[in-house]
Protein backbone atom coordinates (compact mmCIF):
# COMPACT_ATOMS: atom_id res chain seq x y z
CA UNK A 1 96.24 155.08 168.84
CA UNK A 2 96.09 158.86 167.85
CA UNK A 3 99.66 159.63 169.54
CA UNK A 4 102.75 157.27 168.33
CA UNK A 5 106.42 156.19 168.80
CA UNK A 6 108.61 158.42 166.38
CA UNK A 7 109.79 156.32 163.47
CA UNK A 8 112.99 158.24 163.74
CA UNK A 9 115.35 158.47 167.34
CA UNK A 10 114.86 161.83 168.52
CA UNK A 11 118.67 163.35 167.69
CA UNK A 12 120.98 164.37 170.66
CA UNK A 13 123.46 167.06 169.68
CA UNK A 14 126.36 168.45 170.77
CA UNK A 15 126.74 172.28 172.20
CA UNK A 16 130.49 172.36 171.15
CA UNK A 17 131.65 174.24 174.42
CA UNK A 18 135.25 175.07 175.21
CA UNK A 19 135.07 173.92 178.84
CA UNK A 20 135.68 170.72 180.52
CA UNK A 21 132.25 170.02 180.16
CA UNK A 22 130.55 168.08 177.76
CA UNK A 23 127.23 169.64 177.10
CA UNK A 24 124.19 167.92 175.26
CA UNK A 25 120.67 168.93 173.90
CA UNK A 26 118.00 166.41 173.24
CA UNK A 27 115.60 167.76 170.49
CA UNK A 28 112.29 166.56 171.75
CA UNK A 29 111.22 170.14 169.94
CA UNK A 30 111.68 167.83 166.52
CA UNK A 31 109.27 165.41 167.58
CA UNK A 32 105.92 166.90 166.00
CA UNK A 33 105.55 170.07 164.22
CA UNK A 34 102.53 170.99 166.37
CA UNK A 35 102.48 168.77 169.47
CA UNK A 36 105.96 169.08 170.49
CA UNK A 37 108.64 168.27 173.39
CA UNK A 38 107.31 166.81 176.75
CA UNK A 39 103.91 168.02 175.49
CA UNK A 40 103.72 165.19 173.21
CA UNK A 41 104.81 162.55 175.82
CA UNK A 42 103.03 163.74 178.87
CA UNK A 43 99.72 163.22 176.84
CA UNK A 44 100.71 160.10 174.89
CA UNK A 45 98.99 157.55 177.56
CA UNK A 46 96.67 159.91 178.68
CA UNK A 47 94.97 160.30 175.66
CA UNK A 48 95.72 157.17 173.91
CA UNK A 49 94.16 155.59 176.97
CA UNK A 50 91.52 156.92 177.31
CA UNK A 51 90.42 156.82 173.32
CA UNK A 52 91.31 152.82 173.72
CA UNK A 53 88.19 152.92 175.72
CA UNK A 54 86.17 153.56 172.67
CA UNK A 55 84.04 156.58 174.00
CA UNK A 56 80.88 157.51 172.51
CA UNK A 57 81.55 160.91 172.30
CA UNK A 58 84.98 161.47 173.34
CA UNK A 59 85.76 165.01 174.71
CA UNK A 60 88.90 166.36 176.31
CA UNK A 61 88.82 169.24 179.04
CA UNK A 62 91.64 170.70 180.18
CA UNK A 63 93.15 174.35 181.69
CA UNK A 64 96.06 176.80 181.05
CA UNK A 65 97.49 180.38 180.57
CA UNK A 66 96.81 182.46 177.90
CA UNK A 67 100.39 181.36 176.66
CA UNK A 68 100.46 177.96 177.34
CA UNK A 69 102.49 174.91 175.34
CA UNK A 70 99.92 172.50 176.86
CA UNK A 71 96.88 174.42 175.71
CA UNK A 72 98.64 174.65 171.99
CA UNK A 73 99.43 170.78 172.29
CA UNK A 74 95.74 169.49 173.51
CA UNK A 75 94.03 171.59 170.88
CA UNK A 76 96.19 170.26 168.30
CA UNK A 77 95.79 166.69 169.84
CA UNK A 78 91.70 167.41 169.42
CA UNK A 79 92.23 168.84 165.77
CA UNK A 80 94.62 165.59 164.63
CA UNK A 81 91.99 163.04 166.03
CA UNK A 82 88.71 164.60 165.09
CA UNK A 83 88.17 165.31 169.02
CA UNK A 84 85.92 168.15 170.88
CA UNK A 85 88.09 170.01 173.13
CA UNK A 86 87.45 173.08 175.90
CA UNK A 87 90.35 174.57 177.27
CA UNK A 88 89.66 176.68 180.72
CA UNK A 89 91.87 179.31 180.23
CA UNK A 90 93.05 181.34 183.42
CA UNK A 91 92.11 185.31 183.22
CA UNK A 92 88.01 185.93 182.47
CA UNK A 93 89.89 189.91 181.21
CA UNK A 94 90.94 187.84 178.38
CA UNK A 95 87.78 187.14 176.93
CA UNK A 96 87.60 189.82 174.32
CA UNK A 97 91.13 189.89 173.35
CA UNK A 98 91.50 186.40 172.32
CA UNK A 99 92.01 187.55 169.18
CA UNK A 100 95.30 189.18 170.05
CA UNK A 101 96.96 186.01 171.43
CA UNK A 102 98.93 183.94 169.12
CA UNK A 103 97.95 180.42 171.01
CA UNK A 104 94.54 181.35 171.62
CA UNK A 105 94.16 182.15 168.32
CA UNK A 106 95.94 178.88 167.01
CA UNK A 107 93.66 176.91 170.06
CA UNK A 108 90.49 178.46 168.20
CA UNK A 109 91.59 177.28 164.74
CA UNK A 110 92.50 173.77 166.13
CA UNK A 111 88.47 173.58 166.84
CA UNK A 112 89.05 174.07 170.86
CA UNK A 113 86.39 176.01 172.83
CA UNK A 114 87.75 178.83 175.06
CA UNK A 115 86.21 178.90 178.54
CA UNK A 116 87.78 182.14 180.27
CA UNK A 117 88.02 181.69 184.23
CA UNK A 118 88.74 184.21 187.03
CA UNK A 119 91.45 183.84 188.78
CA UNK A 120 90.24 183.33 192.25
CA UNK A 121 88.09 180.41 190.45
CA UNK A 122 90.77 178.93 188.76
CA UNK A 123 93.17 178.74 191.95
CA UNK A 124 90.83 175.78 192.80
CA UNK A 125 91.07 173.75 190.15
CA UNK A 126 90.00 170.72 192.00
CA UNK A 127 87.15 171.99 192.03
CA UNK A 128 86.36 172.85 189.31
CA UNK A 129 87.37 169.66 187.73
CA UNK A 130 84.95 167.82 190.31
CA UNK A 131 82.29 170.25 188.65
CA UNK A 132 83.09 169.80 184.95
CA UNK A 133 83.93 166.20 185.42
CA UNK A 134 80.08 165.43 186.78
CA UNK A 135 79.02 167.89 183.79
CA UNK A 136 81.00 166.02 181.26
CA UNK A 137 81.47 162.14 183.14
CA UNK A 138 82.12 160.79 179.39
CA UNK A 139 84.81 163.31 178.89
CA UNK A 140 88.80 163.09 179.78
CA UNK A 141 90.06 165.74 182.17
CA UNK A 142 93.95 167.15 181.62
CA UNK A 143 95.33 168.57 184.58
CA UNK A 144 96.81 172.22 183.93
CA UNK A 145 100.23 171.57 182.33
CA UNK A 146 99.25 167.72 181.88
CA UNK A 147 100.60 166.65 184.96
CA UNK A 148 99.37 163.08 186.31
CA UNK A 149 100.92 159.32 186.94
CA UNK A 150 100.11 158.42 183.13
CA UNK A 151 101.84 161.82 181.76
CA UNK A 152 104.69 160.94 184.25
CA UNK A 153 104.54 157.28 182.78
CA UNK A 154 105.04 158.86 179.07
CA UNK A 155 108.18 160.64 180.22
CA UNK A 156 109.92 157.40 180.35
CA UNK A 157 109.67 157.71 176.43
CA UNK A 158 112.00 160.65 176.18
CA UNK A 159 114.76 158.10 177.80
CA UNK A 160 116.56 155.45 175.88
CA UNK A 161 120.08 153.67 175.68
CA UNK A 162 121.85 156.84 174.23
CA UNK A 163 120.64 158.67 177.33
CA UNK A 164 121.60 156.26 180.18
CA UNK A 165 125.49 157.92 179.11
CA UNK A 166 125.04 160.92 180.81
CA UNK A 167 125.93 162.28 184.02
CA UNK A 168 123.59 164.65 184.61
CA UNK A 169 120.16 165.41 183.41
CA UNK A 170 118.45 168.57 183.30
CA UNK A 171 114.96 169.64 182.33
CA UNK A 172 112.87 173.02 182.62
CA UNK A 173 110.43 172.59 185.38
CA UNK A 174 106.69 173.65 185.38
CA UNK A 175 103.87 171.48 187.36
CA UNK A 176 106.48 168.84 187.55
CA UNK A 177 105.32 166.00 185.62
CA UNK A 178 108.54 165.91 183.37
CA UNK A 179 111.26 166.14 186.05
CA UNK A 180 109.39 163.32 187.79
CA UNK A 181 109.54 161.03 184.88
CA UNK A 182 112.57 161.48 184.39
CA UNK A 183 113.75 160.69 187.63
CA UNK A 184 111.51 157.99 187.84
CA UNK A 185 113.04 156.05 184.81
CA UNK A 186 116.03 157.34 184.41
CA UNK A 187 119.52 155.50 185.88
CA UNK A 188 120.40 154.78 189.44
CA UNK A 189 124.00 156.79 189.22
CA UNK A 190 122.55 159.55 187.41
CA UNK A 191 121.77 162.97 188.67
CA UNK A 192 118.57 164.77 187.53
CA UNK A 193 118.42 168.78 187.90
CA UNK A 194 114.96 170.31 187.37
CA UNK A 195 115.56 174.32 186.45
CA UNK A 196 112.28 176.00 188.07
CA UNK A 197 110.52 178.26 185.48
CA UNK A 198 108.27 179.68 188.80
CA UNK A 199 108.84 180.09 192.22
CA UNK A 200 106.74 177.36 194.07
CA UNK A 201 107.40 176.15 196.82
CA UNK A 202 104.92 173.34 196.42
CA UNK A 203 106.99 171.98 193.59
CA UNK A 204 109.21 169.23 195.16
CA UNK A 205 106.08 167.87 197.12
CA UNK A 206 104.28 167.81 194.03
CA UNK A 207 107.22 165.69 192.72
CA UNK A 208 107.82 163.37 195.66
CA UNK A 209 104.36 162.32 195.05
CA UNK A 210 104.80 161.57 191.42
CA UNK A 211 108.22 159.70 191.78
CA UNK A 212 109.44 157.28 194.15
CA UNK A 213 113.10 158.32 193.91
CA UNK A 214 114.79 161.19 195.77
CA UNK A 215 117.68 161.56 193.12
CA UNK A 216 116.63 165.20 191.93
CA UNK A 217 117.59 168.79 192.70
CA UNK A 218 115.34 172.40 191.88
CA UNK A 219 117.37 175.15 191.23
CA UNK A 220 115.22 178.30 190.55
CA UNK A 221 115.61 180.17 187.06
CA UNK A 222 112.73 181.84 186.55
CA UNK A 223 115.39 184.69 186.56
CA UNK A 224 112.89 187.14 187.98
CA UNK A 225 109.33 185.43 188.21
CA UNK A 226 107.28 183.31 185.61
CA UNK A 227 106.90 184.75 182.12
CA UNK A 228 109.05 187.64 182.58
CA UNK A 229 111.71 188.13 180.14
CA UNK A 230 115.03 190.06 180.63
CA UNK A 231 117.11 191.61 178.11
CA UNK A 232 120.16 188.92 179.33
CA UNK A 233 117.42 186.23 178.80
CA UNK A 234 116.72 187.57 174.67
CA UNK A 235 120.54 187.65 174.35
CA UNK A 236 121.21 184.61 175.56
CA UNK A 237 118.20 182.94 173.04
CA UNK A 238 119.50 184.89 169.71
CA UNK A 239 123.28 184.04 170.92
CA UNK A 240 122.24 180.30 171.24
CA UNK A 241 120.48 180.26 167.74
CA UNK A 242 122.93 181.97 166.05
CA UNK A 243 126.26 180.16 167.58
CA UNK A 244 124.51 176.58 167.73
CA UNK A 245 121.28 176.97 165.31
CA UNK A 246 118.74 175.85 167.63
CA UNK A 247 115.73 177.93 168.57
CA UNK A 248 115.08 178.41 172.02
CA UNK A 249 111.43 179.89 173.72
CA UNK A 250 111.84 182.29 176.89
CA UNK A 251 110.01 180.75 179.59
CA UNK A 252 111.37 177.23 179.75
CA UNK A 253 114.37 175.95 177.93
CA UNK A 254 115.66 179.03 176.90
CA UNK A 255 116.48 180.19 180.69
CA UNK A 256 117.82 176.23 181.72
CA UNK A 257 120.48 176.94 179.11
CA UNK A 258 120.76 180.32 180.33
CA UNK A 259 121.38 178.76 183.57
CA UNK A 260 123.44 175.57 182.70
CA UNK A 261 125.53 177.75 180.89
CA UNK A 262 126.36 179.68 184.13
CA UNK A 263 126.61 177.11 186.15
CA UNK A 264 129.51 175.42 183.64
CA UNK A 265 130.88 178.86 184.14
CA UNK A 266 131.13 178.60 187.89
CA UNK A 267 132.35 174.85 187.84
CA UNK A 268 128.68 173.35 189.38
CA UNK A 269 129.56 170.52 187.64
CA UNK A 270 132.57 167.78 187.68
CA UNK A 271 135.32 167.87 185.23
CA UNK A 272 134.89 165.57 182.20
CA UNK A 273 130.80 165.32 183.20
CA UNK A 274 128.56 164.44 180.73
CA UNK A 275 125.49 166.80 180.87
CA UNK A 276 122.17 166.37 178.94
CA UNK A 277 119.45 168.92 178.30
CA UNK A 278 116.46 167.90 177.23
CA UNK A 279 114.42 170.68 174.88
CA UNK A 280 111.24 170.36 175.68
CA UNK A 281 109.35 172.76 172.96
CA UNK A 282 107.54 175.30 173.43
CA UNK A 283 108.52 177.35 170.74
CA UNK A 284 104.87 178.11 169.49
CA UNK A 285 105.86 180.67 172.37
CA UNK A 286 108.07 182.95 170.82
CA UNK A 287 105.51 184.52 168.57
CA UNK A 288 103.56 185.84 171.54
CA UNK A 289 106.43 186.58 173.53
CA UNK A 290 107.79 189.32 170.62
CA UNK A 291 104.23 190.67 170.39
CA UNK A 292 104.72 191.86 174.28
CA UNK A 293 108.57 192.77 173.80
CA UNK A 294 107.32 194.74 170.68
CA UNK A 295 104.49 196.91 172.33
CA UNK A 296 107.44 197.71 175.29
CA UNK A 297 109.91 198.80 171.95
CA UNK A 298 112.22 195.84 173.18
CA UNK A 299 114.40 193.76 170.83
CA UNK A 300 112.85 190.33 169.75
CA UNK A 301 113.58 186.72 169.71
CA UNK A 302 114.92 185.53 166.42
C-alpha cells in the first residue's frame, strides 16, 4: 500500500462568523504535503488497487490542464512509489513553454513524462484512452481529474463521526467524483451542495451515474468561467488568510467560500445550521495563478 490512512484525524475548524450560522472547514489540504485534499482520496483505491495486483512494470497514465491538482498529485504519487508516469496534458501550444508552468515543471521533477495533446484530440478522451490503454494494457489509466467508482469509493474516507454533525455539506465541484462520494456516504438527513468551478451542463448526469442518491444541489461559482480570477475573488482569498489563517487557491475552494460566504449573507441557509466545507487542496495552484496575475500587473494571492 503506497497511499495510507492518516495517523492523525484530519482537523475541522471553526470560521468564527458573526451570523446565525455556524460555519466549518475541513482541512483535507493538511493531509500530505504534496498529494493533498480529495486528490489524495480519489486515488487512494485506485492506485493502491491496482499496485496490489503486483504488476510487472507498473505504469500510470493519466490527463489534465496545464494547471491541474490531479496532474501535481499523480506525479507525486509516481515519484513516492518509484512508479513511471505520463501525464496527457491538454494544449499541444504548450509544448515549449513547459518550462514556464509551475506544475509542469514540478510534474517533470516528480519523474512524469509530458505528452502535449490538441485540443480537438483531447475532447475525446475515450478515445484516446482505448488507444493508450491497448498501447500500455499493463498500465493503470486515471481519468482526467481522477474521476471513477473507486475514486468515488475513496471519498467516503474524507467522512467520519465528527462529520455526520453537520447540516449541510459543501464541496468545490470539478468532474464530479468528490461531490458524488460524498453524497454517496454521507447521512440520510444531510444536505450536500456541490459549488461548480465550470459551467457544464453534463455535470449532474455525470454525478447521477456515480451516486445512487439524489440528495445534492450545483450551484455555479465559477464566478465568470473556469480559471478566471476576479479582483473580488483575490480579495476574498487574502481576506480569508489573513482574518482566519488558512490559505485558499482560486479555482476551487477559494470561490465555494467566496460563495458560502454570500449565501450566509443572503440567509440560503437555516438559522442555527451547521455548515461544513471541505478544503480540498489545491494550493500547489497559487504559484501559477500569481505568475498570470503578475504579467497582467494585478495584485497576488498571499
Amino acid at each position: 500500500m503506497i497511499l495510507h490512512l492518516p495517523a492523525q484525524k484530519i482537523p475541522i475548524q471553526e470560521i468564527p462568523i458573526d451570523k446565525k450560522v455556524k460555519l466549518f472547514i475541513k482541512r483535507e489540504d493538511l493531509i500530505h504535503p504534496e498529494i493533498s485534499g480529495n486528490k489524495y482520496w480519489k486515488l487512494f483505491f485506485n492506485i493502491n488497487t491496482y499496485l496490489a495486483g503486483n504488476p510487472e512494470k507498473p505504469y500510470i497514465i493519466t490527463f489534465g490542464g496545464a494547471f491541474s491538482n490531479h496532474i501535481a498529485a499523480v506525479s507525486a504519487v509516481g515519484n513516492l512509489a518509484g512508479i513511471s508516469t505520463l501525464g496527457m496534458i491538454r494544449g499541444e501550444e504548450l509544448k515549449g513553454k513547459w518550462r514556464e508552468n509551475p506544475t509542469l515543471v514540478f510534474a517533470r521533477r516528480n519523474g512524469m513524462n509530458l505528452q502535449f495533446v490538441n485540443r480537438e484530440e483531447y475532447r475525446h478522451k475515450e478515445k484516446l484512452t482505448e488507444f493508450l490503454q491497448s498501447e500500455f494494457p499493463d498500465a493503470l489509466i486515471v481519468p482526467e481529474g481522477g474521476t471513477n467508482k473507486e475514486a468515488v469509493e475513496g471519498i467516503k474516507m474524507m467522512l467520519n463521526d465528527e462529520t455526520k454533525d453537520f447540516d449541510y455539506l459543501c464541496t468545490a465541484v470539478g468532474t464530479g467524483g468528490t461531490i458524488s462520494g460524498i453524497s454517496e456516504f454521507c447521512e440520510e438527513n444531510q444536505k450536500v451542495i456541490g459549488f461548480k468551478a465550470v459551467m457544464d451542463n453534463s455535470l449532474e448526469e455525470t454525478i447521477n451515474k456515480l451516486t445512487s442518491k439524489r440528495n445534492f444541489s450545483l450551484i455555479d461559482s465559477s464566478f465568470g468561467g473556469y480559471g478566471k480570477i476576479k479582483d473580488e475573488n483575490i480579495r476574498f482569498i487574502n481576506d480569508f488568510k489573513m482574518n482566519y489563517g488558512i490559505p485558499l487557491e482560486p479555482i476551487y475552494t477559494g470561490k465555494m467560500m467566496q460563495k458560502v460566504f454570500g449565501m450566509i449573507e443572503e440567509g440560503y441557509f437555516p438559522e442555527n445550521s451547521k455548515v461544513l466545507c471541505f478544503h480540498t487542496g489545491g494550493l500547489q495552484g497559487i504559484e501559477g495563478a500569481n505568475l498570470l496575475l503578475e504579467k497582467q500587473n494585478r495584485n497576488l494571492i498571499i
